[in-house]
N, C-alpha and C. Protein backbone atom coordinates (compact mmCIF):
# COMPACT_ATOMS: atom_id res chain seq x y z
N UNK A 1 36.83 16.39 -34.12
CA UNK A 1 35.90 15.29 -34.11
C UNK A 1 35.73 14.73 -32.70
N UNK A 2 36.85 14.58 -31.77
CA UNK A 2 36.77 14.31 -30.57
C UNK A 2 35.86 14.99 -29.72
N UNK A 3 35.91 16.59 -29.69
CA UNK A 3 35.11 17.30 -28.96
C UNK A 3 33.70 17.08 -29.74
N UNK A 4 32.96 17.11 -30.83
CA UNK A 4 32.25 16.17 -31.51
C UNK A 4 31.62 15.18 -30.51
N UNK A 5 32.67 14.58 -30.27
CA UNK A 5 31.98 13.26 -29.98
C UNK A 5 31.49 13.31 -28.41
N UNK A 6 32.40 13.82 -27.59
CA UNK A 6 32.24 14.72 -26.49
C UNK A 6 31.06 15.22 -25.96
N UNK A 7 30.77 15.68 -26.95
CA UNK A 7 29.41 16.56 -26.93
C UNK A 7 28.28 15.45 -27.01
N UNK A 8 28.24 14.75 -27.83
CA UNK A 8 27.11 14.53 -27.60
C UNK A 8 27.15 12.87 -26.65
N UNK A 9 28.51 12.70 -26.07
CA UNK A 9 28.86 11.73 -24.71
C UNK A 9 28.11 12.33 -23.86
N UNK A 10 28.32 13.55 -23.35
CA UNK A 10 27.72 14.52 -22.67
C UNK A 10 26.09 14.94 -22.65
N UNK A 11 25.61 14.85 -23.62
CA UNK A 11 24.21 15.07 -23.95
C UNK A 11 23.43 13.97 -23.28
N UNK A 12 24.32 12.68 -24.26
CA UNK A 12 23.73 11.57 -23.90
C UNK A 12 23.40 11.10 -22.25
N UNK A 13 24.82 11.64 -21.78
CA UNK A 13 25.14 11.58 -19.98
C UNK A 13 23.93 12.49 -19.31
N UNK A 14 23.31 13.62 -19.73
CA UNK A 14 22.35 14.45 -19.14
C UNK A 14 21.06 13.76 -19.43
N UNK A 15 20.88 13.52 -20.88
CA UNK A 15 19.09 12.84 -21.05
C UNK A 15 19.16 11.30 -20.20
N UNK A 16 20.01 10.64 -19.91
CA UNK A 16 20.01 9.64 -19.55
C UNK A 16 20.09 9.61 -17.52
N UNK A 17 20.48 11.35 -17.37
CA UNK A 17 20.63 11.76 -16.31
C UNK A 17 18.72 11.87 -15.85
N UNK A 18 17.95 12.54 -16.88
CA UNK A 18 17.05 13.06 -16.87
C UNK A 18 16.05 12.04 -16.21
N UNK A 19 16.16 10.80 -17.40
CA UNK A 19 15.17 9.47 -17.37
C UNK A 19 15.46 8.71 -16.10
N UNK A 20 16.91 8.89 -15.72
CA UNK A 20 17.32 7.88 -14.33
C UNK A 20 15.88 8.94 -13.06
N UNK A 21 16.10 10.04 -13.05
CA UNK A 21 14.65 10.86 -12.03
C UNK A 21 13.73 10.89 -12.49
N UNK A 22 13.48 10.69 -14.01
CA UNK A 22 11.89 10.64 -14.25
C UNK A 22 11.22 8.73 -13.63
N UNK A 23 12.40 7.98 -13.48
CA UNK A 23 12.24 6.64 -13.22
C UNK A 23 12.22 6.52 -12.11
N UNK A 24 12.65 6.67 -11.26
CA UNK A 24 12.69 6.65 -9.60
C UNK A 24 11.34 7.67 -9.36
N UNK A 25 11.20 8.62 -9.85
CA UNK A 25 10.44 9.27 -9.19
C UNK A 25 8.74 9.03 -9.45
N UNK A 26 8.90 8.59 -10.63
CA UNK A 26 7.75 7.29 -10.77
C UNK A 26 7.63 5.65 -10.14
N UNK A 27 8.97 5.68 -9.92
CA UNK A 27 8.45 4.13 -8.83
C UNK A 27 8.14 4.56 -7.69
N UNK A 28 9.23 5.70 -7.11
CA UNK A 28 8.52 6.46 -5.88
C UNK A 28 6.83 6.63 -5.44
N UNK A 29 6.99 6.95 -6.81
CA UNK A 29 5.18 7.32 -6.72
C UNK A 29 4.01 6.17 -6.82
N UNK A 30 4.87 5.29 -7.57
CA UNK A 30 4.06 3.84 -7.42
C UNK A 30 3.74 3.31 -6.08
N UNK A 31 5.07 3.28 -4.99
CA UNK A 31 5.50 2.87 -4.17
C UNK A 31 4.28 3.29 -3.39
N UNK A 32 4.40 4.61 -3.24
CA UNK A 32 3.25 6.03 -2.13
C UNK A 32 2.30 5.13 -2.26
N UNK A 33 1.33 5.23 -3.57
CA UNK A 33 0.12 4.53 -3.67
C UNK A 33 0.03 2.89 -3.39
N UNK A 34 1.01 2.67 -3.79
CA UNK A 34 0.98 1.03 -2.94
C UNK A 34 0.52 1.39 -1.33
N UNK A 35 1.33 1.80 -0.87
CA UNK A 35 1.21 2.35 0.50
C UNK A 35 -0.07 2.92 0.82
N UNK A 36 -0.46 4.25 0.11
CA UNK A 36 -1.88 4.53 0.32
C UNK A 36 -3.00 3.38 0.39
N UNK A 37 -3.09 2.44 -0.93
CA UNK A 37 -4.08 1.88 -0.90
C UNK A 37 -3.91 0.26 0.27
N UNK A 38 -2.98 -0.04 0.52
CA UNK A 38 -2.61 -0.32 2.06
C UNK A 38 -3.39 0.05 2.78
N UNK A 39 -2.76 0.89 3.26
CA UNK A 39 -3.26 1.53 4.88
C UNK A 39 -4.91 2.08 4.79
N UNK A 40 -5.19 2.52 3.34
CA UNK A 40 -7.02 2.86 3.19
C UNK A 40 -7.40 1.09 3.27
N UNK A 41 -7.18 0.17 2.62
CA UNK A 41 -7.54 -1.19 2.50
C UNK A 41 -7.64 -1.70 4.46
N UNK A 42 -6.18 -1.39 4.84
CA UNK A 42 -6.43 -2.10 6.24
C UNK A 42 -7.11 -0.74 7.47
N UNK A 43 -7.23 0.54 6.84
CA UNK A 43 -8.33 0.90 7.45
C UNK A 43 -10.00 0.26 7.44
N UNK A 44 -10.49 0.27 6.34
CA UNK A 44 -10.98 -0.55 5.85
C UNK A 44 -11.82 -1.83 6.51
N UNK A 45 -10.30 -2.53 6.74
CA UNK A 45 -10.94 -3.66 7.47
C UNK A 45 -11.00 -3.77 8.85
N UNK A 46 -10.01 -3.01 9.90
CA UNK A 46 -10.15 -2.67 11.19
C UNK A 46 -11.58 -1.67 11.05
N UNK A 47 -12.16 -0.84 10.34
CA UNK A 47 -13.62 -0.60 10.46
C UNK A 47 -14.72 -1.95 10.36
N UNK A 48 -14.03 -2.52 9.49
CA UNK A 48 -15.60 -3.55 8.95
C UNK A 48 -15.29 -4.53 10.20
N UNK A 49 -14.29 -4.74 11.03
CA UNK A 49 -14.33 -5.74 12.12
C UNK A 49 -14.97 -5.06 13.04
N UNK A 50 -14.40 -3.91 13.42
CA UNK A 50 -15.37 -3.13 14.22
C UNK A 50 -16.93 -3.21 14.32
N UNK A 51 -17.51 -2.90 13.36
CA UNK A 51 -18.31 -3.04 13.25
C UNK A 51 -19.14 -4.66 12.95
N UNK A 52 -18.54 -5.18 12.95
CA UNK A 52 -19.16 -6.55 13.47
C UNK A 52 -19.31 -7.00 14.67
N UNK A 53 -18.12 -6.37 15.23
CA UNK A 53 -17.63 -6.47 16.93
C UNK A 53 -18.79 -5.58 17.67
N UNK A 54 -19.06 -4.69 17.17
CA UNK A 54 -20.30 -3.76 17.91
C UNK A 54 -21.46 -4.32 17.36
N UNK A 55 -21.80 -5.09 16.22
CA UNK A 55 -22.81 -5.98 16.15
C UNK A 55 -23.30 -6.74 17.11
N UNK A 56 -22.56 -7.81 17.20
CA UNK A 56 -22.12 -8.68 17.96
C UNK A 56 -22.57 -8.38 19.58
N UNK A 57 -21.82 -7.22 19.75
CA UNK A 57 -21.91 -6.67 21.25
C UNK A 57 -23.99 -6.56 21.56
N UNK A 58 -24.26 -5.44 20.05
CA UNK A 58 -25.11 -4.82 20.44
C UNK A 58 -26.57 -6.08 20.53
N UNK A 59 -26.41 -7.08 19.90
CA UNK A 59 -26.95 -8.41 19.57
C UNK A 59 -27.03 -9.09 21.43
N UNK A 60 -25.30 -9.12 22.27
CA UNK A 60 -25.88 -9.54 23.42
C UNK A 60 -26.37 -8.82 24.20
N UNK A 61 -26.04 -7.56 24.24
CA UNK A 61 -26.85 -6.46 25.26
C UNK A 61 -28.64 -6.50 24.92
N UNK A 62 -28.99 -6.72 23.44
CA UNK A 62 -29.95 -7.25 23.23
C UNK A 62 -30.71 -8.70 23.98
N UNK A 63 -30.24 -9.43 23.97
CA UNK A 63 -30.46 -10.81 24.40
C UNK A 63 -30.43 -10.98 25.71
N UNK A 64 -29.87 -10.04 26.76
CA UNK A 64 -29.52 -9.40 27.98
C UNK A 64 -30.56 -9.13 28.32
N UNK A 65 -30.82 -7.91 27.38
CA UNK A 65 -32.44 -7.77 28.07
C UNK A 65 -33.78 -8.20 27.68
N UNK A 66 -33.83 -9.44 26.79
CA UNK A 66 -34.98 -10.09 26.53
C UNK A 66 -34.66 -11.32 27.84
N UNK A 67 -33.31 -11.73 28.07
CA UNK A 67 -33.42 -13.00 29.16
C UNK A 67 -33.94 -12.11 30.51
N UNK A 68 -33.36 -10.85 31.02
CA UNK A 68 -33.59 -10.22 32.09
C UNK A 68 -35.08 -9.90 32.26
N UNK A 69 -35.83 -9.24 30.91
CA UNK A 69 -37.29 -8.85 30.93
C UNK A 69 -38.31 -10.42 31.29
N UNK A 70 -37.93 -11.26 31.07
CA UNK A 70 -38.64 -12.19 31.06
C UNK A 70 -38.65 -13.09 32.30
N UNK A 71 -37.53 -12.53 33.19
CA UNK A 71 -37.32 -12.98 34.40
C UNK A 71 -38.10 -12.55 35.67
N UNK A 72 -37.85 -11.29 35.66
CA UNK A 72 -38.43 -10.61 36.84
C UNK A 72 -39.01 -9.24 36.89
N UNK A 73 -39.92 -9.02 37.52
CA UNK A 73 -40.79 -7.98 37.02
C UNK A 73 -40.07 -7.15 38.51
N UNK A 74 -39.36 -6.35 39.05
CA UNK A 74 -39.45 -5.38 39.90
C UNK A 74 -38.50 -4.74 39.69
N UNK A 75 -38.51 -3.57 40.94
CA UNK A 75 -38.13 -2.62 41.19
C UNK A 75 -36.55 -2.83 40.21
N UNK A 76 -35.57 -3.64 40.52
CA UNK A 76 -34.48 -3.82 40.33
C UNK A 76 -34.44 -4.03 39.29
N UNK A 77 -34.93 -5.04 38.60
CA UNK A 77 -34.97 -5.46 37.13
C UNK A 77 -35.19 -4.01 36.37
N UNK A 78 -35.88 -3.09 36.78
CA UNK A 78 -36.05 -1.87 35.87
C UNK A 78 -35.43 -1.21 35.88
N UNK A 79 -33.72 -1.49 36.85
CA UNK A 79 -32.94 -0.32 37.32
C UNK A 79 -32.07 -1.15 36.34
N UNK A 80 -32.07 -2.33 36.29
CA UNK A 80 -30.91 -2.86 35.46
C UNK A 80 -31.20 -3.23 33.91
N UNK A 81 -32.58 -3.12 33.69
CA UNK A 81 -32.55 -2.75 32.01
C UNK A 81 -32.47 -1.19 31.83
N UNK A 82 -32.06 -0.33 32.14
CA UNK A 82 -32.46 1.09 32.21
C UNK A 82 -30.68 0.98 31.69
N UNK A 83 -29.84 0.22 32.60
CA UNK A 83 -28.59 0.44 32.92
C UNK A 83 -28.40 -0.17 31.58
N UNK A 84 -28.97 -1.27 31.21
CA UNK A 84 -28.60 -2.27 30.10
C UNK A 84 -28.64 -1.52 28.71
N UNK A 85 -29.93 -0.79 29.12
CA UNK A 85 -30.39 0.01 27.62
C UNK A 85 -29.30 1.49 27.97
N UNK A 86 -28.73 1.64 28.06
CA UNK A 86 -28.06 2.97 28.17
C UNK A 86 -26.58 2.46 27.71
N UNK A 87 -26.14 1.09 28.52
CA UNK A 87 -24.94 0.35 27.66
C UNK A 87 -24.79 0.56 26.57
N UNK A 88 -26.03 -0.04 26.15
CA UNK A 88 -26.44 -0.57 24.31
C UNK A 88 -26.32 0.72 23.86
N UNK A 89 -26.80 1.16 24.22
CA UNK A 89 -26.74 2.56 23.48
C UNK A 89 -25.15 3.84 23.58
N UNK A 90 -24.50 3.41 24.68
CA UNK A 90 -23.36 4.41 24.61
C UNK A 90 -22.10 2.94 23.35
N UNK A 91 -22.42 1.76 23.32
CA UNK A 91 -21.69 1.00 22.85
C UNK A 91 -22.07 1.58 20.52
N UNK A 92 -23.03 2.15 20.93
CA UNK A 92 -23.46 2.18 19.54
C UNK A 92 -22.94 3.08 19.15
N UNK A 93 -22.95 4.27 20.27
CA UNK A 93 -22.54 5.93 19.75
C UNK A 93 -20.95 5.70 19.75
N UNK A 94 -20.11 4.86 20.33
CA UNK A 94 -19.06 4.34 20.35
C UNK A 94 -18.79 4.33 19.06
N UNK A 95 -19.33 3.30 18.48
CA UNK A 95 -18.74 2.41 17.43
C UNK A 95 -19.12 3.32 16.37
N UNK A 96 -20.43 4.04 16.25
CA UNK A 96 -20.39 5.29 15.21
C UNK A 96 -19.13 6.27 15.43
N UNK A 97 -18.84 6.71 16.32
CA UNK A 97 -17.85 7.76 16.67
C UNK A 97 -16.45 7.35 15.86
N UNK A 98 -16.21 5.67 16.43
CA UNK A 98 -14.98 5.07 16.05
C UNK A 98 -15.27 4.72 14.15
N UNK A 99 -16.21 4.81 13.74
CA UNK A 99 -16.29 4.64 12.29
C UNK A 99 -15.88 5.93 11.90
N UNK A 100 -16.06 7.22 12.38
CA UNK A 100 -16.37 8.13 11.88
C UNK A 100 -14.73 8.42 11.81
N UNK A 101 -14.25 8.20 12.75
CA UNK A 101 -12.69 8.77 12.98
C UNK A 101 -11.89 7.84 12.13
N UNK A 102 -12.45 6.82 12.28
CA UNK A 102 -11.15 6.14 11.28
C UNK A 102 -11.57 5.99 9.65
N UNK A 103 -12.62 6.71 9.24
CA UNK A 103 -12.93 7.28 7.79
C UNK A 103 -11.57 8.24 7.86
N UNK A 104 -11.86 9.74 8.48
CA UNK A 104 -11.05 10.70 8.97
C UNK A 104 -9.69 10.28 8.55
N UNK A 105 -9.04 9.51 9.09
CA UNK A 105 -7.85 9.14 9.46
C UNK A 105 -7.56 8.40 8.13
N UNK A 106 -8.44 7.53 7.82
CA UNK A 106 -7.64 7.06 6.19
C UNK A 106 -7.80 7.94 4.95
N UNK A 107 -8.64 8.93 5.29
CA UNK A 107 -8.94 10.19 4.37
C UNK A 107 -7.13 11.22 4.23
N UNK A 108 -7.50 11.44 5.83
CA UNK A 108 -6.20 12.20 6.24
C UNK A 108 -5.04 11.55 5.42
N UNK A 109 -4.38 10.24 6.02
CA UNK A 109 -3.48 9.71 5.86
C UNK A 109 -3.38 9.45 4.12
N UNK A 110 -4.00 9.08 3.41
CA UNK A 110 -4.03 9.15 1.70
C UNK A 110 -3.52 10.32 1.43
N UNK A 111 -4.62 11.54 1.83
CA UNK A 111 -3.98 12.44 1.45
C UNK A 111 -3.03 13.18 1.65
N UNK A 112 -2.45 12.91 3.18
CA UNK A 112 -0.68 13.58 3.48
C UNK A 112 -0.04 12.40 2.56
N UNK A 113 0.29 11.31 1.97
CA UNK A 113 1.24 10.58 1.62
C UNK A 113 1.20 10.72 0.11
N UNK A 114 -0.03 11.14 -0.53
CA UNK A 114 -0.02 11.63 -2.30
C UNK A 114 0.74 12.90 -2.14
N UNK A 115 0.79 14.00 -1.40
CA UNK A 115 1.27 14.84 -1.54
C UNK A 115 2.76 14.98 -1.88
C-alpha cells in the first residue's frame, strides 16, 4: 500500500511539475507582450512627436519664406529662398525617412521578442 501511495505521490509530483512550466511559461509570455506592446506603443509616440516636430519645423521654414518673399525682391533674396526651399524640403524627406525606419524597427523589434 505504501508503494501505492508512492506512486501516485510521484505522479502527483510530475503533473504538478508539468503545470509549475506550463505557468511560468505563460506569464513569460504575458510578460514578452507586455513588453512588445510597450516598446510598439512608445515607438508610436516618439513617431507621432516627430512628426509634429517636422510639422512645426516645416510651418516655420514656411513662414520664413512668406516674411523673406515679401521683403525684398533681389538677387539675394532668391539665393536665400532657393536655400530656404531646399531646407524645407530635405527637413521633410528627413522626417519621412525617420517615420519609415522607426515603423521598421517596431515591426523588427515585436517580432524578434514574440519569437
Amino acid at each position: 500500500m505504501l508503494e501505492g501511495s508512492a506512486g501516485i505521490v510521484i505522479k502527483k509530483l510530475i503533473i504538478n511539475q508539468f503545470m509549475i512550466k506550463k505557468i511560468i511559461v505563460k506569464v513569460l509570455s504575458l510578460i514578452g507582450w507586455i513588453i512588445v506592446g510597450g516598446m510598439h506603443g512608445l515607438c508610436w509616440l516618439v513617431n507621432k512627436i516627430y512628426g509634429v516636430v517636422g510639422g512645426f519645423i516645416t510651418a516655420l521654414f514656411v513662414i520664413l519664406f512668406l516674411i523673406v518673399s515679401i521683403g525684398y525682391k533681389d538677387v539675394q533674396q532668391s539665393i536665400f529662398l532657393a536655400v530656404l526651399e531646399s531646407l524645407n524640403i530635405l527637413v521633410m524627406i528627413a522626417g519621412n525617412t525617420l517615420e519609415i525606419v522607426l515603423e521598421l524597427a517596431c515591426d523588427r523589434l515585436a517580432s524578434n521578442l514574440v519569437r
